[in-house]
Protein backbone atom coordinates (compact mmCIF):
# COMPACT_ATOMS: atom_id res chain seq x y z
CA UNK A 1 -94.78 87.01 132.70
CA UNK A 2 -93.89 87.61 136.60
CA UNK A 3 -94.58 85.53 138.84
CA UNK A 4 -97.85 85.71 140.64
CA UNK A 5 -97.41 86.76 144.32
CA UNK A 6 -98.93 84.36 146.80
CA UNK A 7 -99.87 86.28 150.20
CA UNK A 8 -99.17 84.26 152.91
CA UNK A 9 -98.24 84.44 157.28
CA UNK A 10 -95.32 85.28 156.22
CA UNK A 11 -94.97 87.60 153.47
CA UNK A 12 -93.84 91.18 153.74
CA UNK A 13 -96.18 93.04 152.00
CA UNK A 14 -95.88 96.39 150.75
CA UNK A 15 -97.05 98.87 147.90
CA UNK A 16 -94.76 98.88 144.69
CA UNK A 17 -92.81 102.45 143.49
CA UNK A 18 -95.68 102.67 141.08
CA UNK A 19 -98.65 102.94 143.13
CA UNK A 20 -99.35 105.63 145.64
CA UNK A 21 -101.54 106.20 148.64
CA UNK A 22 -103.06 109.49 147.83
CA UNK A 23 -106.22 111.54 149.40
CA UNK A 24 -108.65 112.52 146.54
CA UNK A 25 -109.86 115.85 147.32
CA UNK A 26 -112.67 115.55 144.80
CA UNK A 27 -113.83 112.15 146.26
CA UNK A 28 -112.67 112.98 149.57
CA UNK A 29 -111.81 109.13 149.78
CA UNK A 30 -108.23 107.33 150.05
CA UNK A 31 -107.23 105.76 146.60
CA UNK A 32 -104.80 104.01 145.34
CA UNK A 33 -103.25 104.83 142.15
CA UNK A 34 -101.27 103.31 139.84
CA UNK A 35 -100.68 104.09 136.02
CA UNK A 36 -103.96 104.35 134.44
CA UNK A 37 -105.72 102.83 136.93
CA UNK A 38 -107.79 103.43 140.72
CA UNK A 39 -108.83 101.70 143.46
CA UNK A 40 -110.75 103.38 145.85
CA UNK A 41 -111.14 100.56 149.22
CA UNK A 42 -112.98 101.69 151.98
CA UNK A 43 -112.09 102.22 155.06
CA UNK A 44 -110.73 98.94 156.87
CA UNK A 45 -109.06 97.72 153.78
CA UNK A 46 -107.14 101.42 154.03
CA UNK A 47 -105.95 100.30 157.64
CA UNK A 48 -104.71 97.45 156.24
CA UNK A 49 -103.09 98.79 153.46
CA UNK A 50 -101.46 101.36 155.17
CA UNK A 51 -100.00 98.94 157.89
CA UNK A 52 -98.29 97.12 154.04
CA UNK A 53 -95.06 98.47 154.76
CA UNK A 54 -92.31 95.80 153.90
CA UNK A 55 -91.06 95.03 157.11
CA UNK A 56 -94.35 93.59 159.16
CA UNK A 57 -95.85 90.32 158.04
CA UNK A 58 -99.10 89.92 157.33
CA UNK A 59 -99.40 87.56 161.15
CA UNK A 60 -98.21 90.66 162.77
CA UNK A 61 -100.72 92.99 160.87
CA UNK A 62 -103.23 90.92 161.81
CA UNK A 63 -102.15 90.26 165.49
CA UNK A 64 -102.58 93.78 165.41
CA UNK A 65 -106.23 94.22 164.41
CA UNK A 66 -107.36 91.32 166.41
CA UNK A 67 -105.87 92.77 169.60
CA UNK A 68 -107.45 96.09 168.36
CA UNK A 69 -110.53 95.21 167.78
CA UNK A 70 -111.07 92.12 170.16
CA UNK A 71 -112.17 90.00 167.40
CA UNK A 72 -111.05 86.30 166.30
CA UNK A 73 -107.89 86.06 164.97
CA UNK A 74 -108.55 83.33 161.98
CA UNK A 75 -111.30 85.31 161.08
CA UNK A 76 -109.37 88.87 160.38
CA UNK A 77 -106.49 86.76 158.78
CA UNK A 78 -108.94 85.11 156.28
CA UNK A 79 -110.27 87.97 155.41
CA UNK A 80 -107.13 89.87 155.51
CA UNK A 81 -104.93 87.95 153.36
CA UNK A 82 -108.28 87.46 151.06
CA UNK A 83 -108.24 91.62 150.47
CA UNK A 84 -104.47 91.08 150.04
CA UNK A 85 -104.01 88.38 147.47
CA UNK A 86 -106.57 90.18 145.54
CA UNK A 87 -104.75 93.44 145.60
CA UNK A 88 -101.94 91.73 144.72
CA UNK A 89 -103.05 90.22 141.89
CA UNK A 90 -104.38 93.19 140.72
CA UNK A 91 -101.15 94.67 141.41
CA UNK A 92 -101.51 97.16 143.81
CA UNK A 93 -98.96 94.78 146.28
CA UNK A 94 -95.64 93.39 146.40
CA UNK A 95 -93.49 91.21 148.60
CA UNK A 96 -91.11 93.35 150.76
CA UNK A 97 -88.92 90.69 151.36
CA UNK A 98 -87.90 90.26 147.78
């Protein structure tokens, strides 16, 4: 059994080879997919997700969206790494860095 991925400040989040980013014509939504399985988030957790690109940490991504939307820092983060430790668990999300 892997181990589970804790999301932290500093982790490098990113999508594994298995699951894509796709637009769903028939839903016209953004989903995730991954072998036998879909996720369809809505629109901020999409942001996010698209900003998981191995490279930026998770206090950058949400430096980012605090600055962009002039809201409280701890609050985005809390939520943020909330979406992202469930997505990882799920296992939609991987560490970059490894």
């Amino acid at each position: 059994m892997a181990e589970r991925y804790i999301v932290g400040e500093e982790s490098r989040p990113c999508l594994p080879r298995h699951v894509k980013l796709r637009h769903d014509k028939t839903r016209d939504a953004w989903i995730l997919l991954a072998p036998e399985r879909v996720l369809v988030p809505d629109e901020t957790a999409i942001e996010i997700v698209r900003s998981c690109d191995g490279v930026k940490t998770i206090a950058v991504i949400v430096d980012d969206l605090a600055e962009r939307y002039a809201a409280d820092r701890e609050v985005i983060g809390t939520d943020v790494k909330a979406m992202l430790q469930d997505l990882a668990d799920k296992g939609f999300l991987i560490n970059g860095a490894d």
